[in-house]
Protein backbone atom coordinates (compact mmCIF):
# COMPACT_ATOMS: atom_id res chain seq x y z
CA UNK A 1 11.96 -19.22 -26.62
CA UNK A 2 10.93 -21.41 -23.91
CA UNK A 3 10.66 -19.96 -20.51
CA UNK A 4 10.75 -22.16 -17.51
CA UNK A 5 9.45 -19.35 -15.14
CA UNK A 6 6.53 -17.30 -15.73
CA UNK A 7 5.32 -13.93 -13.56
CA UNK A 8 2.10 -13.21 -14.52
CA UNK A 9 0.10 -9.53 -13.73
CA UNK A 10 -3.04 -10.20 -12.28
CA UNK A 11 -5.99 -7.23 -12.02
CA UNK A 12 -6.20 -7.38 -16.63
CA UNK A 13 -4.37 -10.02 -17.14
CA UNK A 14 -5.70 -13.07 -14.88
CA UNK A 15 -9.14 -11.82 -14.00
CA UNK A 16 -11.12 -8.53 -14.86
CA UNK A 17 -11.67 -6.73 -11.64
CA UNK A 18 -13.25 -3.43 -13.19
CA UNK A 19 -16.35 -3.49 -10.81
CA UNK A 20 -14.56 -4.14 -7.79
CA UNK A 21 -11.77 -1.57 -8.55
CA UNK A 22 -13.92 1.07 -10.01
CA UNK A 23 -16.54 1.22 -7.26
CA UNK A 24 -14.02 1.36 -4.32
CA UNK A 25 -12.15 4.29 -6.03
CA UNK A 26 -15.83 5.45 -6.97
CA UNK A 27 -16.65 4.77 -2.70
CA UNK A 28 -12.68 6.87 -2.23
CA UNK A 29 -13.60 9.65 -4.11
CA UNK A 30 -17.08 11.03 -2.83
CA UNK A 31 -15.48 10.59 0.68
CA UNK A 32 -13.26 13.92 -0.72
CA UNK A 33 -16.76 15.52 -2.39
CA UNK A 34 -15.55 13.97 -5.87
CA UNK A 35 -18.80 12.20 -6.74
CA UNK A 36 -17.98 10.56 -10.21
CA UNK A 37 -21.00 8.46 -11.87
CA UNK A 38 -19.76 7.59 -14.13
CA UNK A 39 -17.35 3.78 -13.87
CA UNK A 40 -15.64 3.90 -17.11
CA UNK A 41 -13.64 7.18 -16.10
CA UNK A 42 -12.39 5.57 -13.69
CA UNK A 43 -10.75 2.51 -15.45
CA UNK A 44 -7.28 3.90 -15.53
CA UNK A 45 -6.70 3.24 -11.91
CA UNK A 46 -6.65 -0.59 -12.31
CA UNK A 47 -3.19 -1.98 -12.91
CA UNK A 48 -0.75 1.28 -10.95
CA UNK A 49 -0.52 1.67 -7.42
CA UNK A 50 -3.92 3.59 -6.38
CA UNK A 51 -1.87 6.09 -4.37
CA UNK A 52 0.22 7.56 -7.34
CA UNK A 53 -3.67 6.87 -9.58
CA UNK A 54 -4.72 9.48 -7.08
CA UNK A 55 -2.55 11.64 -7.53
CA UNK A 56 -2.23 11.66 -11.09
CA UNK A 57 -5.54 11.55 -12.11
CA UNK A 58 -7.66 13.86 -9.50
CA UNK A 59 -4.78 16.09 -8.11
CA UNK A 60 -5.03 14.90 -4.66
CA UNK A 61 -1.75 15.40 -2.47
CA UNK A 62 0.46 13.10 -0.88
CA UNK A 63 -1.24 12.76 1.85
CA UNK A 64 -5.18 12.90 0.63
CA UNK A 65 -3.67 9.99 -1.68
CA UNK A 66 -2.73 7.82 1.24
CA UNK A 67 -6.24 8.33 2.47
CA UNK A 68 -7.83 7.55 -0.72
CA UNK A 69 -5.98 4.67 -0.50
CA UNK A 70 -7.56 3.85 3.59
CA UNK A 71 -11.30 4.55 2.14
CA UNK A 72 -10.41 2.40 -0.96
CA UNK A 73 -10.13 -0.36 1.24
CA UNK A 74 -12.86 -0.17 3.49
CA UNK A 75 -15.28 -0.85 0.18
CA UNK A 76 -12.80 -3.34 -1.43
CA UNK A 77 -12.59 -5.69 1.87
CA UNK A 78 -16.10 -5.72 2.19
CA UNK A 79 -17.40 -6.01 -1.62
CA UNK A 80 -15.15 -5.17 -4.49
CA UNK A 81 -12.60 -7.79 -3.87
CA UNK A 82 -14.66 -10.22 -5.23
CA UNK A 83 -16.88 -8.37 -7.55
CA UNK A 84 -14.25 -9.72 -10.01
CA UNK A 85 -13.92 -12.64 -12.82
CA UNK A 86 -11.42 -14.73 -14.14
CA UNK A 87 -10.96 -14.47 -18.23
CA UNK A 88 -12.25 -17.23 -20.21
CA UNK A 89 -9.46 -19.52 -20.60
CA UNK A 90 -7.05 -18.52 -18.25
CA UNK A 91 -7.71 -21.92 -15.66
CA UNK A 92 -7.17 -23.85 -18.37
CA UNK A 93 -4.23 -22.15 -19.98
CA UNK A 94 -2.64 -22.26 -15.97
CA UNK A 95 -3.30 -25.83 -15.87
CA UNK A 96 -1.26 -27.12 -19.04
CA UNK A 97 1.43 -24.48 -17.88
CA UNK A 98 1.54 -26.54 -14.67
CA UNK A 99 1.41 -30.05 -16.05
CA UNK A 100 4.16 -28.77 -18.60
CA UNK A 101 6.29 -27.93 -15.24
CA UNK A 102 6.72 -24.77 -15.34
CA UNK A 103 6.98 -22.08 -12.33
CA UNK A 104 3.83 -20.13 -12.22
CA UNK A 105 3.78 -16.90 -10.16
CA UNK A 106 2.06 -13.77 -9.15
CA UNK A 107 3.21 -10.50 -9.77
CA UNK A 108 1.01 -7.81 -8.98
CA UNK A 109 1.11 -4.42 -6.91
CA UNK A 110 -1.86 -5.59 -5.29
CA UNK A 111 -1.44 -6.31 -1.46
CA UNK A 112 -0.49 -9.86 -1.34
CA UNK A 113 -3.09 -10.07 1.53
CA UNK A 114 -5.68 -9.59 -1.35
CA UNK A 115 -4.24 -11.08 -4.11
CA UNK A 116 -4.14 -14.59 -2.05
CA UNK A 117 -7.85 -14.49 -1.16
CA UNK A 118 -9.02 -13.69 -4.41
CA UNK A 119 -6.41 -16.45 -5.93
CA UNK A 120 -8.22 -19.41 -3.59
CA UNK A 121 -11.46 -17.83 -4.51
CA UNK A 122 -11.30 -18.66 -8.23
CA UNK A 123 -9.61 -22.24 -7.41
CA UNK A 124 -6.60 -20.78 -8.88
CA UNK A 125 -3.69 -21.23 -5.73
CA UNK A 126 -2.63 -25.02 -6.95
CA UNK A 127 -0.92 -23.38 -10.04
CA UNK A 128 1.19 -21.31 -8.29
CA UNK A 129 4.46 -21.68 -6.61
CA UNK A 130 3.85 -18.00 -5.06
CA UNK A 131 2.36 -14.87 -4.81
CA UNK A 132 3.77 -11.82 -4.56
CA UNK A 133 1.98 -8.33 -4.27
CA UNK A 134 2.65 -5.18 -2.31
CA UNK A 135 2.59 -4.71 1.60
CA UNK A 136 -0.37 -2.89 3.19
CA UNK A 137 1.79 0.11 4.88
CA UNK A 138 2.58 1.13 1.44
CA UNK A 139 5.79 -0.63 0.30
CA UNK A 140 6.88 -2.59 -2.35
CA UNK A 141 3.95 -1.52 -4.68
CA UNK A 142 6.59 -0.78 -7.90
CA UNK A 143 6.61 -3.13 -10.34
CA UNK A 144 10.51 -3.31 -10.72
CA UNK A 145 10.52 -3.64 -7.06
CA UNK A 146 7.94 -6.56 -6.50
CA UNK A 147 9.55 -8.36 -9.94
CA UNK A 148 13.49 -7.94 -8.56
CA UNK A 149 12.23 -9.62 -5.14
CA UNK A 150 10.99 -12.22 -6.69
CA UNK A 151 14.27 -13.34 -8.66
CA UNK A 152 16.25 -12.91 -5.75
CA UNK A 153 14.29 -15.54 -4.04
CA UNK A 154 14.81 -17.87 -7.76
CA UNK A 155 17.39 -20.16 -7.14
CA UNK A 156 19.33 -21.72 -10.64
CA UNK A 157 17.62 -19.70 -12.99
CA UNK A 158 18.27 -17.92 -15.82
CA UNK A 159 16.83 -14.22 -16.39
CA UNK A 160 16.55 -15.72 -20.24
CA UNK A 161 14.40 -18.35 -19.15
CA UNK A 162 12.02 -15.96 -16.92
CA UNK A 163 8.97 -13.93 -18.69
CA UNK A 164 6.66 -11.34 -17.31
CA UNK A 165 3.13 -11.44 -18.62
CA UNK A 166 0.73 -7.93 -18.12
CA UNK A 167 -1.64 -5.69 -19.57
CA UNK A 168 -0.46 -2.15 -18.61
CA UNK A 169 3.40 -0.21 -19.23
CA UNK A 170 3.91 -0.59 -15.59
CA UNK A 171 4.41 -4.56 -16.16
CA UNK A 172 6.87 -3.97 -19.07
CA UNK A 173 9.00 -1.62 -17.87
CA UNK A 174 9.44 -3.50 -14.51
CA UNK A 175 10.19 -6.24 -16.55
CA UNK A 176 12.57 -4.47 -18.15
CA UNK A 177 14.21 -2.96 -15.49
CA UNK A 178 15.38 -6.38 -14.44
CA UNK A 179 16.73 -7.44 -17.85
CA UNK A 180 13.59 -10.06 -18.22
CA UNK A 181 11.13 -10.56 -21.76
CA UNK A 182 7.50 -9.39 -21.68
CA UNK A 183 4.42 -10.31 -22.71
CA UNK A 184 1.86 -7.72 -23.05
CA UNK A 185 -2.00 -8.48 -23.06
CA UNK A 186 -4.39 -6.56 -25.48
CA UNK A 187 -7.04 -8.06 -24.13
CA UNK A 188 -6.45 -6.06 -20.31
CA UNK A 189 -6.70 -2.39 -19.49
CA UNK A 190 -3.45 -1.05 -21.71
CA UNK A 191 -4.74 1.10 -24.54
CA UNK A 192 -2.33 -0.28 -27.76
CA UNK A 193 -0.40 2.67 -27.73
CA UNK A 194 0.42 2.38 -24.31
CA UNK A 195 1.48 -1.39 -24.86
CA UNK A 196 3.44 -0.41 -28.20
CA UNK A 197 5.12 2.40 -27.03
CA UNK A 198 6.90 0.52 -23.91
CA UNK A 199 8.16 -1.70 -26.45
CA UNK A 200 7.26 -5.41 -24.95
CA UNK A 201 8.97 -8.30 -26.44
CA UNK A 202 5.54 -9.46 -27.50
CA UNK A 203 2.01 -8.25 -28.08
CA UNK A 204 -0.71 -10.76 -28.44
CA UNK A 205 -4.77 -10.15 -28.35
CA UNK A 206 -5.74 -13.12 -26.63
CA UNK A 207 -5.21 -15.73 -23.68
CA UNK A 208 -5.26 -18.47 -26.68
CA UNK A 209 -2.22 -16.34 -28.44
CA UNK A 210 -0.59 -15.64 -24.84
CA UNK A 211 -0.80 -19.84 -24.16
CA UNK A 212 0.37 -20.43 -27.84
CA UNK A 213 3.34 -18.61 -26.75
CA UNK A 214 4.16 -19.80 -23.20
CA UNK A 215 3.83 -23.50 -23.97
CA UNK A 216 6.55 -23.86 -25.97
């Protein structure tokens, strides 16, 4: 299949942002006397939307969540936003996307606000026509949500001929809420099962197996 438009995740799919993420939830946490040492526990919060990760993960209400989510980002705007790296490969799999002519953009529930500065910081903007994350107050940070905006600003395209690319269930099941394929990375933070049991259109283990795919 060749798709002509391609959304691509990016916190696990474009770059690895574990040290970033992890120490601004770490940097969250202790400001609620949750003092966790440990980095690798806290792994699951990169991909969601931190204020349902809060939630979910250390019982926190509604409220404490939206806080989390304040003292998140007084670490992450100062340090973890760029305590971040792009996977081997990926420039140069964006690059023969782009010289093949296809539509490169960003899908993430990231704040956009983010997502662009840490885009021009790894010299990745020129490959994309756009990118499109959540808003700061809160909204827009589903999946489904962020990927439906985007096609409704997709003039003369085919939902055939549009792919999402991802590394956690959130991606695929946004993607399939809107009736689009979906590529899901092993190689992010999606444990297999996750990945198998949202059913993606594909699975592959590498960027050279995701570019094998999307260059057709």
């Amino acid at each position: 299949m060749s798709y002509e438009v391609i959304l691509f995740d990016l916190d696990g799919t474009l770059t690895d942002p574990k040290i970033g993420i992890t120490r601004s939830v770490q940097y969250a946490l202790a400001k609620f006397n949750i003092y966790e040492s440990e980095l690798d526990k806290l792994v699951p919060f990169i991909g969601p939307p931190l204020v349902e990760s809060f939630q979910e993960f250390y019982s926190l209400s509604k409220e404490q969540a939206a806080a989390g989510v304040g003292y998140y980002r007084e670490y992450f705007t100062k340090a973890g936003i760029f305590e971040n790296a792009v996977y081997p490969g990926i420039k140069e799999m964006l690059a023969l996307l782009a010289a093949a002519g296809k539509q490169l953009i960003i899908a993430t529930s990231k704040p956009t606000i983010y997502s662009e500065q840490i885009v021009e910081h790894f010299g990745l903007t020129q490959f994309f026509q756009s990118i499109v994350g959540s808003n700061l107050d809160g909204s827009r940070i589903d999946k489904a949500e962020i990927i439906e905006y985007i096609l409704s600003g997709l003039a003369g395209f085919d939902r055939k001929n549009v792919v999402m690319v991802g590394d956690r269930k959130h991606d695929i099941l946004g993607a399939q809420k809107n009736d689009l394929a979906v590529i899901a990375v092993k190689y992010g933070y999606g444990t297999a099962a996750e990945l198998q049991a949202a059913k993606p259109t594909y699975i592959v283990s590498t960027v050279n197996e995701l570019a094998e795919i999307l260059r057709v």
